[in-house]
C-alpha atoms as a PDB file:
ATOM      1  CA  UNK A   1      -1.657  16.473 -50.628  1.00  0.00           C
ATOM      2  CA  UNK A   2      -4.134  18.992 -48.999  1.00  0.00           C
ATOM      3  CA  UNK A   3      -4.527  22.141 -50.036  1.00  0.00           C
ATOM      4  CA  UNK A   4      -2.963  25.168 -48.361  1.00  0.00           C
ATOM      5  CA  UNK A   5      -4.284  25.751 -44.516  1.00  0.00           C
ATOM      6  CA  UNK A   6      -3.148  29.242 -43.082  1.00  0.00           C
ATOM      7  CA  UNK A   7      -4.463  28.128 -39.829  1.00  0.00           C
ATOM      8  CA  UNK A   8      -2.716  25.096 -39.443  1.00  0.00           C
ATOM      9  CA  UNK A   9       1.095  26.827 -39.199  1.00  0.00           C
ATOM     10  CA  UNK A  10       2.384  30.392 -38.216  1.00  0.00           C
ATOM     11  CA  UNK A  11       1.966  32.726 -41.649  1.00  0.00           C
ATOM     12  CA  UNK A  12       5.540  32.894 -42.587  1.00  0.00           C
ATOM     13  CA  UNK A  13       6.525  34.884 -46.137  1.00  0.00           C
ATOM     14  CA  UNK A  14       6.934  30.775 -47.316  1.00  0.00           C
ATOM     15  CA  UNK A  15       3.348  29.904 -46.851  1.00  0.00           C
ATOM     16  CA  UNK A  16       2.117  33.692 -48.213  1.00  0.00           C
ATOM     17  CA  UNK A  17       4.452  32.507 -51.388  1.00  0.00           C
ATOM     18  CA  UNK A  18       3.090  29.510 -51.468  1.00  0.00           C
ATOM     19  CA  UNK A  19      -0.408  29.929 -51.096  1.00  0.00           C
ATOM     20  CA  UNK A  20      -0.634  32.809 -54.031  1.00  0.00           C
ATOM     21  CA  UNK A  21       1.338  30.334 -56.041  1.00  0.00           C
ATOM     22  CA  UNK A  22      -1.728  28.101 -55.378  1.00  0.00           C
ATOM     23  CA  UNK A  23       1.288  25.331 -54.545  1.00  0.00           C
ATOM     24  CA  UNK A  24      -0.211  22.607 -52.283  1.00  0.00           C
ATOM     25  CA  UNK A  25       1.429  22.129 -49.339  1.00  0.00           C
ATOM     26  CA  UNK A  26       1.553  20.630 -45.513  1.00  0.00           C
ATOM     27  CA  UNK A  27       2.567  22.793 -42.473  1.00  0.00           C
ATOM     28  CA  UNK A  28       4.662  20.470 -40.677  1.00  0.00           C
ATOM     29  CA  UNK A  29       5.247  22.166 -37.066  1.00  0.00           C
ATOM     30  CA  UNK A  30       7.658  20.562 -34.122  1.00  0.00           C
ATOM     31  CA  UNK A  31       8.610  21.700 -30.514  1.00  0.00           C
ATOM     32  CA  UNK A  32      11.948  23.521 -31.329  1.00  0.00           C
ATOM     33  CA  UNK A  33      14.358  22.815 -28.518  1.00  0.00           C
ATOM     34  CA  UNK A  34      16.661  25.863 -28.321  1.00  0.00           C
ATOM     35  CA  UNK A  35      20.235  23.965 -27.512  1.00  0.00           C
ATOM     36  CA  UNK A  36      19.970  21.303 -30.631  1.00  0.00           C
ATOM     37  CA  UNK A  37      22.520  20.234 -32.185  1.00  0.00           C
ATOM     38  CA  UNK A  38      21.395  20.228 -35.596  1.00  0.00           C
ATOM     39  CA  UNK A  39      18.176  22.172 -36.332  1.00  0.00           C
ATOM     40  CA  UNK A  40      17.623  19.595 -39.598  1.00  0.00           C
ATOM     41  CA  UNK A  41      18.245  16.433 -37.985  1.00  0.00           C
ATOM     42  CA  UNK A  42      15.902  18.021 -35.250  1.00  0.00           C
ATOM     43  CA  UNK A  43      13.075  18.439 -37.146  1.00  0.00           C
ATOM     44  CA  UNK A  44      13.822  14.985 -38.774  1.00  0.00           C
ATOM     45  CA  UNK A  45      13.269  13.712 -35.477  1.00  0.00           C
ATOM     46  CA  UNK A  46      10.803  15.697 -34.135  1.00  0.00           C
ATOM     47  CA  UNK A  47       8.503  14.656 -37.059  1.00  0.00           C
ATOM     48  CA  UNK A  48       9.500  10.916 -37.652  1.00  0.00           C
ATOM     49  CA  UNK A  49      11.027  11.717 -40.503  1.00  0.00           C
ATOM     50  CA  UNK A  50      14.022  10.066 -42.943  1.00  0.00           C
ATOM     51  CA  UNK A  51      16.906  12.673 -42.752  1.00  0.00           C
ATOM     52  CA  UNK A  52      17.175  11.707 -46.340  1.00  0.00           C
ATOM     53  CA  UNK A  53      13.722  13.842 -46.863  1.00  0.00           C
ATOM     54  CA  UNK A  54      14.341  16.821 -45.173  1.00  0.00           C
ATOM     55  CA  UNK A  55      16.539  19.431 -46.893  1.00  0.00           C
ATOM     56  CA  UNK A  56      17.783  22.516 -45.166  1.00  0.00           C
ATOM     57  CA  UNK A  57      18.950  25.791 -47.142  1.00  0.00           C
ATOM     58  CA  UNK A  58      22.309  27.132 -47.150  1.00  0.00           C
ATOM     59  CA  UNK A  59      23.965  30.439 -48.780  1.00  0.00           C
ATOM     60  CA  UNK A  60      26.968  30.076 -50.157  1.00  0.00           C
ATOM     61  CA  UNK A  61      29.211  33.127 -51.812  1.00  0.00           C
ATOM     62  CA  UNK A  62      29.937  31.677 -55.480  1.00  0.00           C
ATOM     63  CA  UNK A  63      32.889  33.997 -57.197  1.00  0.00           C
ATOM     64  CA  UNK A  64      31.316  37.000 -55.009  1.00  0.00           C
ATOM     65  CA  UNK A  65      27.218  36.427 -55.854  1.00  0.00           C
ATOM     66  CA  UNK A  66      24.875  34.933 -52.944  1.00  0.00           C
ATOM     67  CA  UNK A  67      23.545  31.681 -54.466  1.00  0.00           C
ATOM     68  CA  UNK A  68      21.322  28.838 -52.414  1.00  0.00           C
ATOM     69  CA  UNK A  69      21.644  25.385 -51.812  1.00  0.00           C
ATOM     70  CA  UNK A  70      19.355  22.744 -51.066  1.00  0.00           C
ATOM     71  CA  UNK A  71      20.432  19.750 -49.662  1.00  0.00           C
ATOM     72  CA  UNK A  72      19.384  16.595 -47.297  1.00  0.00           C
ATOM     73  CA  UNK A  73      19.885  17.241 -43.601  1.00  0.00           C
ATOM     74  CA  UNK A  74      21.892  14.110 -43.304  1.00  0.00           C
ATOM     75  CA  UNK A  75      24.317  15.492 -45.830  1.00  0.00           C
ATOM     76  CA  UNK A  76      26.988  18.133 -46.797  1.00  0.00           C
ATOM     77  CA  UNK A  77      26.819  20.321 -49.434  1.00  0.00           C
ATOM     78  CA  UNK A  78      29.636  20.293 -51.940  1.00  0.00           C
ATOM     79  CA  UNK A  79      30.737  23.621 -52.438  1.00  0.00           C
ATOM     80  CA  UNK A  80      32.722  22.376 -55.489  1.00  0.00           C
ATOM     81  CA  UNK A  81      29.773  20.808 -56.705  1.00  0.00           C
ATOM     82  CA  UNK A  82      27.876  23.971 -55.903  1.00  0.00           C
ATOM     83  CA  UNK A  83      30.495  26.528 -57.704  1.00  0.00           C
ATOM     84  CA  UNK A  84      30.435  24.389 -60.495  1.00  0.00           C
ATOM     85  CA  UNK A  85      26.773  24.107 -60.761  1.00  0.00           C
ATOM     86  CA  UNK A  86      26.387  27.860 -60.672  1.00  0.00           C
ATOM     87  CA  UNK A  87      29.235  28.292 -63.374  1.00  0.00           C
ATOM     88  CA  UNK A  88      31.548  29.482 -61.016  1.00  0.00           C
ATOM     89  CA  UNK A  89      34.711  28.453 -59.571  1.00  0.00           C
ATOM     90  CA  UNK A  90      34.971  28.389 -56.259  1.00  0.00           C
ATOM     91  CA  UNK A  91      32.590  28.930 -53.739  1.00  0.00           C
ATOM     92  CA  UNK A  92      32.333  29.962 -49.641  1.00  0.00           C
ATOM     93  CA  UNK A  93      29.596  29.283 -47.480  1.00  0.00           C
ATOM     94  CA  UNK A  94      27.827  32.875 -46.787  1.00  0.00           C
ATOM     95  CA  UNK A  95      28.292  34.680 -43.711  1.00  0.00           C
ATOM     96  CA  UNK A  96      25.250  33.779 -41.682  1.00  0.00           C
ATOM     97  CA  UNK A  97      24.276  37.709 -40.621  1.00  0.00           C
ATOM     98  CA  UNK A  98      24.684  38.359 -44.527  1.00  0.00           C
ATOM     99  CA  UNK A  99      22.478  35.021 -45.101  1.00  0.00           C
ATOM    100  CA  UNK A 100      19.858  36.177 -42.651  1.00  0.00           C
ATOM    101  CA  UNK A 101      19.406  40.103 -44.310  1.00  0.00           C
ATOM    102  CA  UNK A 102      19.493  38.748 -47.446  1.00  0.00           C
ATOM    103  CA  UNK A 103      16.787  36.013 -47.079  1.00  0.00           C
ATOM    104  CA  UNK A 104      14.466  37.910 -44.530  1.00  0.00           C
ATOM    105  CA  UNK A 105      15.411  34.622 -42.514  1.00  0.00           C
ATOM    106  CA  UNK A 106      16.826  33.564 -38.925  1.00  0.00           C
ATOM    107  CA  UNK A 107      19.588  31.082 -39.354  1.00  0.00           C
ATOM    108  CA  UNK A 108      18.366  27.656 -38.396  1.00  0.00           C
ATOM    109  CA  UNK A 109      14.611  28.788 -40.040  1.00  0.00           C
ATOM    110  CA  UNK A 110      15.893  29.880 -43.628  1.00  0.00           C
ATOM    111  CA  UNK A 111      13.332  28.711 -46.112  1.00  0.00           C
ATOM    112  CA  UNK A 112      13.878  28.123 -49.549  1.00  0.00           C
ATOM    113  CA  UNK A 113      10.565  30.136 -50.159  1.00  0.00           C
ATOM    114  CA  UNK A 114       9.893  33.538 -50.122  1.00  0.00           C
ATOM    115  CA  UNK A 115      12.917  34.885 -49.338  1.00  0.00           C
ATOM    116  CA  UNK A 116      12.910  38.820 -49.152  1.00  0.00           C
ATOM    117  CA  UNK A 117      15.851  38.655 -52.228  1.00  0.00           C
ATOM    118  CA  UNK A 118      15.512  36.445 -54.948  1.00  0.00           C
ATOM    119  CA  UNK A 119      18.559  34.213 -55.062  1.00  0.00           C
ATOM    120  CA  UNK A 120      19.858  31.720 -57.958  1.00  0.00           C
ATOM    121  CA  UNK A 121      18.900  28.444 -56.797  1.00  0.00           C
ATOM    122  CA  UNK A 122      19.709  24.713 -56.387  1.00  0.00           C
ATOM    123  CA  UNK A 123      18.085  21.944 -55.349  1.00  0.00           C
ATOM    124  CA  UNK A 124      20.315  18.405 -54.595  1.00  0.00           C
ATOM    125  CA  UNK A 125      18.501  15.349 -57.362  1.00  0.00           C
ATOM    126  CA  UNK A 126      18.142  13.511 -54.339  1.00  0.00           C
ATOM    127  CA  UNK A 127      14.401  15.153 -53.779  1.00  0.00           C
ATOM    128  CA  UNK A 128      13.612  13.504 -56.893  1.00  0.00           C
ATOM    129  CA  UNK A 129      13.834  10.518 -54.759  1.00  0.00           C
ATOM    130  CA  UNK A 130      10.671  11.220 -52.644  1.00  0.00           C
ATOM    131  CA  UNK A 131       7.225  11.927 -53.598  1.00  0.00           C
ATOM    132  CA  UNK A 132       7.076  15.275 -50.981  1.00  0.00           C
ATOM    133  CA  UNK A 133      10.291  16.989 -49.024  1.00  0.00           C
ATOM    134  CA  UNK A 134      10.219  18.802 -46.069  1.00  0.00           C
ATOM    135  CA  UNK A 135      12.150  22.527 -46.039  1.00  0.00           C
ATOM    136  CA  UNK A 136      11.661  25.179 -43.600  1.00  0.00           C
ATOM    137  CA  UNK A 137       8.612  27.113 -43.109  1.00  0.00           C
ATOM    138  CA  UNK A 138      10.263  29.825 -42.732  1.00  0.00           C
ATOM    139  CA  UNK A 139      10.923  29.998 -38.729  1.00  0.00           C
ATOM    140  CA  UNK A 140      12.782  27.151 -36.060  1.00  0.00           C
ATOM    141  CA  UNK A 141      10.484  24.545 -35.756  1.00  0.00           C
ATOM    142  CA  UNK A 142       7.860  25.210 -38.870  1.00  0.00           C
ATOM    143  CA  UNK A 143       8.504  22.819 -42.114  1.00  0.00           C
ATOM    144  CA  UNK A 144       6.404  22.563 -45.060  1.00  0.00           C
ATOM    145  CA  UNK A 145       6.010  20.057 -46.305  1.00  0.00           C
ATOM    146  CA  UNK A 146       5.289  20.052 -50.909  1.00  0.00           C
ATOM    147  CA  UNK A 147       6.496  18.010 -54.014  1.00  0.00           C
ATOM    148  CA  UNK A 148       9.792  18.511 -55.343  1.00  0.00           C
ATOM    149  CA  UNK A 149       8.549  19.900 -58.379  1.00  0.00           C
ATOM    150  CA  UNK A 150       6.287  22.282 -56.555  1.00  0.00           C
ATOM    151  CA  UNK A 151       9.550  23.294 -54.615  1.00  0.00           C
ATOM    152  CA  UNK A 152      11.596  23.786 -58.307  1.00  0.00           C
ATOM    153  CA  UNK A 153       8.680  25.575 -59.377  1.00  0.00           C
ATOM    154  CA  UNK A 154       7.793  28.419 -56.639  1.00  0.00           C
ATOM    155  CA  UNK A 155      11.944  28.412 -55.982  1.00  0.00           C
ATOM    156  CA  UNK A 156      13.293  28.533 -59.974  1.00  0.00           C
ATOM    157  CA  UNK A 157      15.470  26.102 -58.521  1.00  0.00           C
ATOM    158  CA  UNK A 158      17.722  23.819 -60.956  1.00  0.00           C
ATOM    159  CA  UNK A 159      18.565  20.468 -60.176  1.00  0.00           C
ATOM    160  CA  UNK A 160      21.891  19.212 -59.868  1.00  0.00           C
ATOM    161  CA  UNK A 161      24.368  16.598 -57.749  1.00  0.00           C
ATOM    162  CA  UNK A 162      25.252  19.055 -54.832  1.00  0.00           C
ATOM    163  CA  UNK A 163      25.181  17.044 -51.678  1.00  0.00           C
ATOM    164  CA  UNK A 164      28.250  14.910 -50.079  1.00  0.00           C
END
């Protein structure tokens, strides 16, 4: 995988992250068309993509604490799974206006990386599956695309069985 290339994407606070992690990565920019469905299973598209491989970030309120999940656009995720992961018991998906101060992020461009708050984190086993994912870069039409363990590593994600 090539190494880091500022010029080759927007400079979001993912690729910033990213880059002073020294993380390897691929800016993977698409034409965002404003009245999709599905921003994911857009980008999926857009960049001839399996679904499988792209992940998308969601909040979710666990027993009252922001937490974030990472899951394959052509999937759910558990919130059971989710609460349970995080040692909670129930969980909520997060407002998005709360998700978007909280993450420095517009809904729909919420990266996993370099979000302006830290948040506890987990990734669905699934990216295991693939030798790179794609997540967002941090704005509508801008993925990166990096290793799973690269993503564990700059998120301090855990792994565990999240998506339905």
């Amino acid at each position: 995988m090539p190494k880091p290339r500022p010029s080759a994407g927007p400079a979001t606070p993912a690729t910033v992250a990213l880059a002073s992690a020294g993380i390897p990565y691929t800016p993977r920019p698409y034409t965002h068309e404003p009245g999709a469905a599905s921003y994911g299973l857009e980008a999926a598209a857009a960049l001839g993509v399996e679904p499988d491989r792209v992940f998308k970030t969601l909040l979710a309120d666990v027993d009252g604490s922001l937490v974030v999940g990472i899951v394959p656009v052509s999937c759910l995720l558990d919130l059971k799974s989710l609460a349970a992961a995080a040692g909670g018991r129930r969980a909520a998906m997060a407002d998005p206006a709360l998700a978007e101060r909280r993450t420095g992020y517009v809904v729909g461009g919420i990266s996993p990386i370099g979000q302006r708050t830290a948040l506890p984190t987990w990734l669905d086993e699934s990216a295991l599956l693939w030798p790179t994912v794609l997540v967002s870069g941090g704005r509508r039409g801008f993925d990166l695309e990096l290793a799973p363990a690269d993503l564990v590593a700059v998120t301090g994600a855990r792994l565990a069985d999240i998506a339905r």
